[in-house]
Protein backbone atom coordinates (compact mmCIF):
# COMPACT_ATOMS: atom_id res chain seq x y z
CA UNK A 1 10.31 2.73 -26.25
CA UNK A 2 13.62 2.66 -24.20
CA UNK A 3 14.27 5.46 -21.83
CA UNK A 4 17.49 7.46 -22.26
CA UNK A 5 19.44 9.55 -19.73
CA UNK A 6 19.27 13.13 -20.86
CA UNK A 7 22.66 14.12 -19.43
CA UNK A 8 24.82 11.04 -20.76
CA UNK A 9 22.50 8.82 -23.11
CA UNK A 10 22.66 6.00 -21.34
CA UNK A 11 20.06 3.36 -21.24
CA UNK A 12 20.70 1.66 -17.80
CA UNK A 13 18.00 3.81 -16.08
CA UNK A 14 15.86 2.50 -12.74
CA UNK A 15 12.91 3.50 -11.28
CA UNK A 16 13.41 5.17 -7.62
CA UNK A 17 9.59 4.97 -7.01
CA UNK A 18 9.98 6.95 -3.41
CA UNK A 19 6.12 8.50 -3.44
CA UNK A 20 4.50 4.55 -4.98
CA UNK A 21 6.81 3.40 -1.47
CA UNK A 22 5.60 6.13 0.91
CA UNK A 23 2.25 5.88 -0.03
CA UNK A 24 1.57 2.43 0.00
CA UNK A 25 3.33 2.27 3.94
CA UNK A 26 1.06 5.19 4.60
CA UNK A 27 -1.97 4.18 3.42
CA UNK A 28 -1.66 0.51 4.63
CA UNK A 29 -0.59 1.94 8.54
CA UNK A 30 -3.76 4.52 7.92
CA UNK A 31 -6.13 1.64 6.47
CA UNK A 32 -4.79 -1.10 9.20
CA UNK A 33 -5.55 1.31 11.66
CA UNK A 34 -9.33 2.26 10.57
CA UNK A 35 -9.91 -1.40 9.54
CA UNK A 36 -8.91 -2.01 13.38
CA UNK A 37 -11.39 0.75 13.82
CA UNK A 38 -13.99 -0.40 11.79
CA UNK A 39 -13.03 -3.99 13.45
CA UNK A 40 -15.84 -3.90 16.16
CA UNK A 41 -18.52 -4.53 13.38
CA UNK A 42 -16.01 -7.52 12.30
CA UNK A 43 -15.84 -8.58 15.65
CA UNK A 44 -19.54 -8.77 16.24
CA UNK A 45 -20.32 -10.73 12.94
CA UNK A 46 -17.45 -13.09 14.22
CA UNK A 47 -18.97 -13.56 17.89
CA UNK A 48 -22.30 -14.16 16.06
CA UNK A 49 -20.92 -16.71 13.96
CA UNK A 50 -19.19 -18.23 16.69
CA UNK A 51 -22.10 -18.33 19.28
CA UNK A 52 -22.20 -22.15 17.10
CA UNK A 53 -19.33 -23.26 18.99
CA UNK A 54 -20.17 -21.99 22.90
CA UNK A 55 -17.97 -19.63 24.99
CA UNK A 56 -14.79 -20.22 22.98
CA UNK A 57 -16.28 -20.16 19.49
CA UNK A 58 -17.81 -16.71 20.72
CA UNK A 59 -14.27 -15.66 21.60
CA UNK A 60 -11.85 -17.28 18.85
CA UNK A 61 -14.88 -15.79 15.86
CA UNK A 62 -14.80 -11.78 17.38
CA UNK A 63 -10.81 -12.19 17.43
CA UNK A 64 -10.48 -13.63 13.90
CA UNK A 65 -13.81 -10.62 12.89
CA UNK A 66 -11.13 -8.04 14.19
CA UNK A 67 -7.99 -9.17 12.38
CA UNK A 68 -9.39 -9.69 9.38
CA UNK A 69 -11.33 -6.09 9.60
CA UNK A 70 -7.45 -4.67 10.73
CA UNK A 71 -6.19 -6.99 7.33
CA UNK A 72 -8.59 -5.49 4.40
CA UNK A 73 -8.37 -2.15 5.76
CA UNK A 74 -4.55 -2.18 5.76
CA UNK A 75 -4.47 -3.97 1.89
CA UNK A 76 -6.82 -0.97 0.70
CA UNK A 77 -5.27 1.36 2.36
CA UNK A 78 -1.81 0.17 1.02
CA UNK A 79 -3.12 -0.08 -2.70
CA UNK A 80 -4.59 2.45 -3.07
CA UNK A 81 -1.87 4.85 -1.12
CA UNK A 82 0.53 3.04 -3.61
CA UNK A 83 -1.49 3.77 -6.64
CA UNK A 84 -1.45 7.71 -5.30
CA UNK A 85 2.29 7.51 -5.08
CA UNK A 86 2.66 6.01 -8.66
CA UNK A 87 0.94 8.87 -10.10
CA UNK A 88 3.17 11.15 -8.44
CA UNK A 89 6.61 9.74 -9.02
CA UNK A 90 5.20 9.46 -12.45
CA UNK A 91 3.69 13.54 -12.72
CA UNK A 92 6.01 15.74 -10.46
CA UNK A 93 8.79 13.99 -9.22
CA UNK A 94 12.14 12.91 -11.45
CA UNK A 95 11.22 9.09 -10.83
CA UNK A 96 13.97 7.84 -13.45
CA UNK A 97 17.98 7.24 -12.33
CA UNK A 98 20.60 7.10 -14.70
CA UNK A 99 22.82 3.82 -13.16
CA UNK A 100 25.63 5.91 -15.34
CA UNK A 101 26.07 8.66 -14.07
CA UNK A 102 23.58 9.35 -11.67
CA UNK A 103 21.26 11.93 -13.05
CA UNK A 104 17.72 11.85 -11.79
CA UNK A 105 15.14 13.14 -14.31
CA UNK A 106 11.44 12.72 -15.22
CA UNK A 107 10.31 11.15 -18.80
CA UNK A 108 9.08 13.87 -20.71
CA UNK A 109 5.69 13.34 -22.77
């Protein structure tokens, strides 16, 4: 099924996608920063791990516990804010563009 513009019939429509974009930056800054949180559990697993290679596998195993805690929480938190966004641009906002003419509009069901 192609997608028409309602004001000029045109097919040359794009996606604007401004909620999918919004959400996914705001839920990957709000899931970086409660993975970074959350990161002191990561970091004690990695000292734990590291207490194999002395002093500096202590050190080097907490840091790389706390970046990858900050990492996953910021990937969740991006797909799912993204997935939240899709299902907005897609339910209330006009997410479609006519590259005609201009008109933004919302596919109709």
């Amino acid at each position: 099924m192609s997608i028409q513009c309602p004001s000029c019939n045109s097919q040359r429509i794009i996606t604007r996608d401004i909620a999918r974009k919004l959400g996914g930056t705001t839920g990957a800054i709000a899931g970086g920063a409660s993975g970074m949180a959350g990161a002191a559990g990561g970091a004690r697993v990695g000292t734990l791990v590291g207490t194999i290679g002395g002093p500096l596998g202590m050190t080097l195993g907490g840091l790389a516990g706390a970046i990858i805690g900050g990492l996953v929480g910021s990937a969740a938190g991006g797909a799912a804010g993204a997935k939240l966004g899709e299902e907005i641009d897609n339910k209330v906002l006009d997410n479609f563009q006519c590259a005609n003419c201009g008109h933004c509009f919302r596919q109709q069901d």
